[in-house]
Protein backbone atom coordinates (compact mmCIF):
# COMPACT_ATOMS: atom_id res chain seq x y z
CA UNK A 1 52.57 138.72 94.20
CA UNK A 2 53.91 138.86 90.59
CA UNK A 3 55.36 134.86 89.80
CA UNK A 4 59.23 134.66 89.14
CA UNK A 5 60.50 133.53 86.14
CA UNK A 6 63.17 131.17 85.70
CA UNK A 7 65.60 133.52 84.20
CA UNK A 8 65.01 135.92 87.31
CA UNK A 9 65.67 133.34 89.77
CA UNK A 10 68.93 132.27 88.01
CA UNK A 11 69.99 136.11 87.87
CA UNK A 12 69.06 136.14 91.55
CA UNK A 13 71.16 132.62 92.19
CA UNK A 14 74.38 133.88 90.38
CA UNK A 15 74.14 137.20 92.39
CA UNK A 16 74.65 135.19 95.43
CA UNK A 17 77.62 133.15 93.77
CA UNK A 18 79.33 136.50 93.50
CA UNK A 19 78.90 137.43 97.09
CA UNK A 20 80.60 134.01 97.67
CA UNK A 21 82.37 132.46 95.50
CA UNK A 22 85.52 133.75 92.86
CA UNK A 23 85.31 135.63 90.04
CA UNK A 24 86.44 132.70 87.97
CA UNK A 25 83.98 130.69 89.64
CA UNK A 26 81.39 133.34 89.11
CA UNK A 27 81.99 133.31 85.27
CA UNK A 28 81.88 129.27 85.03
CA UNK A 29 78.54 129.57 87.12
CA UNK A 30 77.19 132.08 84.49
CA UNK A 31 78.58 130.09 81.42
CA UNK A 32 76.41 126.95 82.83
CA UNK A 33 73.15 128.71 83.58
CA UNK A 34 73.34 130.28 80.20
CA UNK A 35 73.65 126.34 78.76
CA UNK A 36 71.01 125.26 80.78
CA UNK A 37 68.88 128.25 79.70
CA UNK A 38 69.68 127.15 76.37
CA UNK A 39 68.64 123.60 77.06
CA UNK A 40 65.32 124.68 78.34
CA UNK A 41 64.22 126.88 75.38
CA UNK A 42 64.86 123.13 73.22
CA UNK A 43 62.40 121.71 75.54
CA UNK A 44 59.94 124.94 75.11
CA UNK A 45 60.31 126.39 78.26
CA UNK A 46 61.71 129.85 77.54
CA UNK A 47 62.73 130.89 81.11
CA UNK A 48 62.61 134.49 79.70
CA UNK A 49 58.86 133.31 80.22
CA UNK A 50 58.40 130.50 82.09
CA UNK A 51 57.20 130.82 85.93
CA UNK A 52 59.90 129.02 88.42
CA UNK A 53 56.65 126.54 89.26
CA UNK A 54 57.12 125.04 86.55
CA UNK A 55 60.83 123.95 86.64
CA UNK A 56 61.29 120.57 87.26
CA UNK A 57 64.73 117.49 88.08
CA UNK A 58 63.72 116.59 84.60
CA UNK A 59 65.67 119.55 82.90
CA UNK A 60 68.76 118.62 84.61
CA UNK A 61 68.44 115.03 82.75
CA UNK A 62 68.28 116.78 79.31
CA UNK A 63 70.92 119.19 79.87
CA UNK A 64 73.09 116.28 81.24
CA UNK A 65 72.59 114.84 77.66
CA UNK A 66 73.04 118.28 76.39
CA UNK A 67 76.89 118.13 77.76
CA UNK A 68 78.12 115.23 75.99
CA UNK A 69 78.89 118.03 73.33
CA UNK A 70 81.52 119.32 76.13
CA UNK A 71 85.00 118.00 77.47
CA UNK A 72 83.98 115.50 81.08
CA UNK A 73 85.84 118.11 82.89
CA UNK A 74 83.25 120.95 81.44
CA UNK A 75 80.74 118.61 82.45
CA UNK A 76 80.97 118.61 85.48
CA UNK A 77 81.73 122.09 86.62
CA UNK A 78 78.30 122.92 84.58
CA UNK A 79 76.56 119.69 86.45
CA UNK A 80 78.02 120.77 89.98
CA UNK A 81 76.89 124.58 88.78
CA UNK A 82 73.27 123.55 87.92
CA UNK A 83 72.67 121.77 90.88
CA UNK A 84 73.48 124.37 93.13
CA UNK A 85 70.88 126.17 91.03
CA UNK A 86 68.25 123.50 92.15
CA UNK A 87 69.62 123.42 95.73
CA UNK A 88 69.23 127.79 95.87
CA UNK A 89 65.55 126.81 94.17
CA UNK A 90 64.66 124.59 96.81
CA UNK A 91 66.04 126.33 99.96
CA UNK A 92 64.05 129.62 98.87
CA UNK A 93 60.81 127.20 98.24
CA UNK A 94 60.57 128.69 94.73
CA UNK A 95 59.54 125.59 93.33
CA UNK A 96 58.63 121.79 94.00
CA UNK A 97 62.12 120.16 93.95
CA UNK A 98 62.86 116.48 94.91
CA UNK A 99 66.84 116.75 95.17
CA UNK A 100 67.38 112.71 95.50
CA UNK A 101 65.54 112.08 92.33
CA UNK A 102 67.84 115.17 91.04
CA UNK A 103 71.04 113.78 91.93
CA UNK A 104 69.93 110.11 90.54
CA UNK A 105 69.53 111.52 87.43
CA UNK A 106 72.72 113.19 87.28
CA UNK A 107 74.39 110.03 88.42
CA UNK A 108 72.60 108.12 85.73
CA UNK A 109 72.76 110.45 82.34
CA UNK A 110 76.50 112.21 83.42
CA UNK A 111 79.96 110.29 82.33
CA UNK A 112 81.96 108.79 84.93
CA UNK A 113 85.09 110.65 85.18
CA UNK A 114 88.39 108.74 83.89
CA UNK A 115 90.99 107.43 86.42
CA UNK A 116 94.10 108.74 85.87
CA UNK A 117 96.41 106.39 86.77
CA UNK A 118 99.49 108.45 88.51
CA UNK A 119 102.58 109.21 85.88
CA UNK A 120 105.88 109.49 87.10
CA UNK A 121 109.12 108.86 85.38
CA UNK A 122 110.73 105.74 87.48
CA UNK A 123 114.13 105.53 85.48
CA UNK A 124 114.55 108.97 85.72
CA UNK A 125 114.13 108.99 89.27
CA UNK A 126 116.73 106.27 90.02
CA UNK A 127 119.17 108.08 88.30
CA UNK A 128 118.51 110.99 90.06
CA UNK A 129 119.39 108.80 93.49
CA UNK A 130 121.88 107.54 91.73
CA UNK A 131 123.25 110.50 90.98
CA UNK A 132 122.98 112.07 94.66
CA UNK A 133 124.73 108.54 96.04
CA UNK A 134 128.28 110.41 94.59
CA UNK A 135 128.07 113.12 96.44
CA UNK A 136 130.22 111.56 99.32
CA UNK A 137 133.30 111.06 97.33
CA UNK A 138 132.42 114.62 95.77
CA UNK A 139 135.42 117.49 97.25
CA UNK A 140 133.87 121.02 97.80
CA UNK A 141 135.39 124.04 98.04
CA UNK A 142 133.13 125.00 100.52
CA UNK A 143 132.20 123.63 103.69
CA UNK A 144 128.11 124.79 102.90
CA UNK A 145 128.24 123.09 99.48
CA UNK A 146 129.07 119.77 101.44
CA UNK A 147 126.37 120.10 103.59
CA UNK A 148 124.08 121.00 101.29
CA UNK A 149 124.94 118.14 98.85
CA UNK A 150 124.79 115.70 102.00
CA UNK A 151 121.77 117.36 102.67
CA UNK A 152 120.46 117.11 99.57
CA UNK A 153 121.21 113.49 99.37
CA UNK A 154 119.68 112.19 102.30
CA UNK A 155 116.59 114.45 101.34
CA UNK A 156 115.83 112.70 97.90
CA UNK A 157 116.79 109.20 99.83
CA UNK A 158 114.23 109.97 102.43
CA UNK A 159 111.39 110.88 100.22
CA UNK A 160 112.20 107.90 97.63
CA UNK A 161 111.87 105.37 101.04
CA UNK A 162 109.70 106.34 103.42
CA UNK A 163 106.62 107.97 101.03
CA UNK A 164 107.00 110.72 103.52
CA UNK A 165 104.71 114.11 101.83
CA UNK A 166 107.34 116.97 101.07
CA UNK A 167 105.95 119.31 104.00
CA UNK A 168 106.45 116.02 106.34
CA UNK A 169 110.00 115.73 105.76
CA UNK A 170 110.43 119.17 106.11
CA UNK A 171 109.14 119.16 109.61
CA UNK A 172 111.04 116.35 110.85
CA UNK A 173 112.74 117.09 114.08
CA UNK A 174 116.01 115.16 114.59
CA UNK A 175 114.61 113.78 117.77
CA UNK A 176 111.78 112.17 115.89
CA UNK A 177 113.94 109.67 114.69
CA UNK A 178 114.60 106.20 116.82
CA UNK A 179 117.68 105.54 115.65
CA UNK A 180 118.17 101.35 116.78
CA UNK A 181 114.29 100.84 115.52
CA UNK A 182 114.77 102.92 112.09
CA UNK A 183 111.26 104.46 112.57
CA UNK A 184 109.98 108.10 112.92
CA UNK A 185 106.53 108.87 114.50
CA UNK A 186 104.77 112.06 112.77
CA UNK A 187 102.00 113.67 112.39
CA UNK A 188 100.78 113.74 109.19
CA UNK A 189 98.13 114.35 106.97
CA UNK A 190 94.79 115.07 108.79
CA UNK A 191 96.13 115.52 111.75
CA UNK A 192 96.65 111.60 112.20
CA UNK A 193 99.36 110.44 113.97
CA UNK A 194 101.75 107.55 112.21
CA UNK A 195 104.93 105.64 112.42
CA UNK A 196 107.66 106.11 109.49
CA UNK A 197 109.93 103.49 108.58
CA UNK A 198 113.66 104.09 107.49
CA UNK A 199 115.66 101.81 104.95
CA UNK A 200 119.48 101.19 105.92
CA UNK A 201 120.18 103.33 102.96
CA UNK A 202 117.97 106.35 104.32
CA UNK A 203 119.59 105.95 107.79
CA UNK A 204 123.22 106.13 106.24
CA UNK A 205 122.40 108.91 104.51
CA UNK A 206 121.00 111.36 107.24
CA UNK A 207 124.24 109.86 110.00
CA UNK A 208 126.70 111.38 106.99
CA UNK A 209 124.52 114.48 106.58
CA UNK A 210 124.61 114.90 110.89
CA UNK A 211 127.48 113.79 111.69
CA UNK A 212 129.17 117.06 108.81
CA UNK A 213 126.57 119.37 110.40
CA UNK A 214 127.52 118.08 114.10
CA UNK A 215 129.71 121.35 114.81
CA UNK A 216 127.13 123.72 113.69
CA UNK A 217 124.36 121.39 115.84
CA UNK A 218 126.54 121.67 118.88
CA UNK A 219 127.65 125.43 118.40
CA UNK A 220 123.43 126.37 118.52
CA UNK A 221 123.38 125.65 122.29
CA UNK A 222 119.94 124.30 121.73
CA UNK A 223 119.14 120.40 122.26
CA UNK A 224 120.29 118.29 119.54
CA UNK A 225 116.49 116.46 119.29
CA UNK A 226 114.92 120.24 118.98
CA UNK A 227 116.93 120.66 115.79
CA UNK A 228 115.39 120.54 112.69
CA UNK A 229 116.56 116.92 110.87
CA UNK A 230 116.60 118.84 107.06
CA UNK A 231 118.64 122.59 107.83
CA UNK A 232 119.31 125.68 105.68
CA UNK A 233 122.66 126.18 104.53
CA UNK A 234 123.02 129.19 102.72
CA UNK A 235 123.68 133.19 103.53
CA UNK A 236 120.13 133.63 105.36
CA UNK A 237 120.93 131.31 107.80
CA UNK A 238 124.16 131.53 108.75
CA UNK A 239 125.59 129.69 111.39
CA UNK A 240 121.93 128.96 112.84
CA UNK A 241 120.05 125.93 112.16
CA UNK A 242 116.57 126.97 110.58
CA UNK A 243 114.47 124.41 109.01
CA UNK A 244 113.90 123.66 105.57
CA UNK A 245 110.85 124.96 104.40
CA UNK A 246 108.37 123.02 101.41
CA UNK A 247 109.63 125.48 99.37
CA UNK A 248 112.96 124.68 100.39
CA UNK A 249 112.55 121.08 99.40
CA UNK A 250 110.44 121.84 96.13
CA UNK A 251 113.84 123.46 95.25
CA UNK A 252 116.27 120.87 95.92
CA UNK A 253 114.38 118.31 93.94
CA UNK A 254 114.40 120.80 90.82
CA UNK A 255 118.04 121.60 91.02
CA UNK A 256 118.88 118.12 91.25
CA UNK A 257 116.97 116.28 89.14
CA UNK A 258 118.54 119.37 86.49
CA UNK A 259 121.92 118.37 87.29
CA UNK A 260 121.41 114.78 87.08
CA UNK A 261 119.26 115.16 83.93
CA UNK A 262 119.59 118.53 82.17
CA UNK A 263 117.18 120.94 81.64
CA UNK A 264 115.31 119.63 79.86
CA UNK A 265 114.50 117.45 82.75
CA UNK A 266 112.73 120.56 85.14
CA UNK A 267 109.76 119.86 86.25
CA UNK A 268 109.58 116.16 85.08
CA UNK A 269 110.01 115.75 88.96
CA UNK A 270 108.53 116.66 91.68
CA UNK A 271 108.78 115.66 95.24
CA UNK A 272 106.13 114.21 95.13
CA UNK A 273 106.75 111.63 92.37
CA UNK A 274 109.23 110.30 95.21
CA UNK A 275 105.97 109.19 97.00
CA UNK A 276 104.63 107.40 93.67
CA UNK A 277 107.85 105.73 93.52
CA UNK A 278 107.79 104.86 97.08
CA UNK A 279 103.81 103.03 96.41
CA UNK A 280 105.00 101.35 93.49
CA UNK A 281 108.13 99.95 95.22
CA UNK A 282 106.33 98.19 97.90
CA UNK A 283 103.60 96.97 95.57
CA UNK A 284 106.37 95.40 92.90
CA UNK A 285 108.35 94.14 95.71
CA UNK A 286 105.28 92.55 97.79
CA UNK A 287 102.35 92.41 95.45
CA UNK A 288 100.33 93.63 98.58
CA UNK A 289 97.98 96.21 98.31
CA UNK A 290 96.84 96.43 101.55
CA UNK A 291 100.45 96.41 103.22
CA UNK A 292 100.82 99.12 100.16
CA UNK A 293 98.06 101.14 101.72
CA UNK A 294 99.51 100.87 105.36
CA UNK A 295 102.85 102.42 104.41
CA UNK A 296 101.38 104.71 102.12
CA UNK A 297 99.17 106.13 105.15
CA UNK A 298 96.43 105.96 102.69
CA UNK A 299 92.71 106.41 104.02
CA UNK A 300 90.96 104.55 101.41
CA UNK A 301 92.56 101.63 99.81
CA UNK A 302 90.94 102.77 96.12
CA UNK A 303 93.80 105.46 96.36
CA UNK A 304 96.41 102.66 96.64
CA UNK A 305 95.08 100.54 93.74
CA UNK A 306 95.68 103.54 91.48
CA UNK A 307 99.02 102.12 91.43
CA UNK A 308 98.72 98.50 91.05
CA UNK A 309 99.18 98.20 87.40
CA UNK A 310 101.82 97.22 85.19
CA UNK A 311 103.81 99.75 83.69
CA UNK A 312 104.37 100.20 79.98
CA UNK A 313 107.79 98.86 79.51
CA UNK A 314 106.38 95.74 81.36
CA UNK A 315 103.67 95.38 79.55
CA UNK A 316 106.26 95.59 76.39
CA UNK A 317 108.64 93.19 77.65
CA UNK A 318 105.71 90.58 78.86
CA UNK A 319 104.21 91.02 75.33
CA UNK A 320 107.39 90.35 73.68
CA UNK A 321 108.49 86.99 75.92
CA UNK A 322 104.83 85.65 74.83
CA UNK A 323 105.54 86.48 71.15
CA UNK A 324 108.80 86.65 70.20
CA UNK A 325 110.29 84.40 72.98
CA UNK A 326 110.66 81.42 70.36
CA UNK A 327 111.44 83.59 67.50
């Protein structure tokens, strides 16, 4: 039986990443084993040449080491890449592999990824609710530009205080809502059930929006808790009430944060910056991460402590009462 050589078996591991995977993911997969061909021929093993026998965790070490030349993010697409490589080599017994001591290695020679704490513009989106808050004492010429602006505004409200996800709030079925508690129980992400909390503000805001769109509700001859809480108001709809759809509310975020803002503005928001703000709210208003968590609906609390950290114009302002407070 003629003895495969390295290069062959990574040939033979990328054809099955093409039966699999994407052609973009096919290329990156390619671009890595090429590095890590490159890496062995430093370490005179010329897989051109070299049986697969003789492949061992060691060369995933050096190649880690070999990466530092490339951006963390390049890292570890190759890394993830390379060990598939090993994982194919072992599953097809083509050589001696111990994958714990491989993934040690890569835990101990690859960078730790950066946390990116999350950026959103907080100002910016308080003007933005600002900004929505006149559209009661706005006339329009038409009756669907009033609902839509009511709409609109007790869309941006909701996001900004209940940390609801955009697709969540789109869902939301007017008889979700308990109207004397102020609470909402959904179904949200990973199929877990949980309990939404309204602020007076958020309640005000989706009575105004009803009570305009109470003809329309009543003229569907369909029960009023079926209805959709967020409805379409435009030519496609009609006189029907369809729901919004996350497109839907993708859209009203744009064109009102453009309004409020300019142009210049697009795409500075995003719905869901309204759940940033919503984290950062409770933790600056209670300093309590875990109660921060619990409203959040997040699973692990490390996702939570992303946002317990000062933001720059607080760090400015505590920097300057230390320094310049008896100038």
């Amino acid at each position: 039986m003629e003895t495969l050589t390295i290069a062959a078996a990574i040939v033979n591991y990328l054809d099955s990443v093409g039966l699999s995977r994407s052609k973009n993911t096919a290329r990156t997969y390619s671009n890595a084993l090429s590095v890590f061909k490159e890496v062995l021929r430093e370490f005179w093993l010329d897989p051109d040449e070299t049986s697969m026998e003789k492949i061992t965790e060691d060369a995933i070490g050096w190649t880690a080491d070999y990466l530092k030349n490339f951006s963390p993010a390049t890292e570890r697409l190759y890394l993830t890449a390379i060990i598939g490589f090993y994982e194919y080599t072992a599953a097809e017994r083509l050589a001696d592999i111990n994958l714990p001591r491989l993934r040690l290695l890569v835990r101990q020679r690859a960078r730790r990824p950066g946390q990116r704490l999350p950026q959103f513009p907080r100002d910016s989106i308080e003007e933005v609710l600002s900004f929505v808050n006149n559209f009661t004492v706005l006339n329009y010429a038409k009756n669907e530009e009033h609902l839509r602006a009511l709409r609109d505004r007790a869309f941006l409200i909701t996001l900004a205080d209940t940390g609801l996800r955009v697709h969540e709030a789109c869902e939301l079925r007017r008889g979700d809502i308990d109207w004397n508690e102020g609470r909402a129980v959904i179904i949200g992400k990973g199929d877990k059930q949980a309990v939404i909390r309204f602020s007076t503000r958020a309640l005000k805001a989706l009575r105004d929006y009803l009570s305009a769109r109470s003809e329309l509700d009543g003229a569907s001859g369909k029960p009023l808790t079926s209805l959709p809480l967020f409805a379409r108001h435009d030519r496609g709809a009609g006189n029907k009430i369809k729901p919004v759809t996350t497109t839907t509310g993708r859209n009203i975020v744009s064109e009102r944060v453009v309004q409020a803002l300019g142009e210049e503005a697009r795409g500075s928001i995003t719905p869901h910056s309204f759940r940033h703000y919503f984290v950062t709210t409770v933790l600056r208003a209670s300093g309590n991460l875990k109660l921060a968590q619990k409203l959040a609906r997040h699973s692990n609390i490390q996702v939570t402590q992303r946002y317990a950290h000062l933001s720059d114009d607080e760090l400015d302002r505590g920097y300057h009462d230390i320094f310049e407070g008896e100038a």
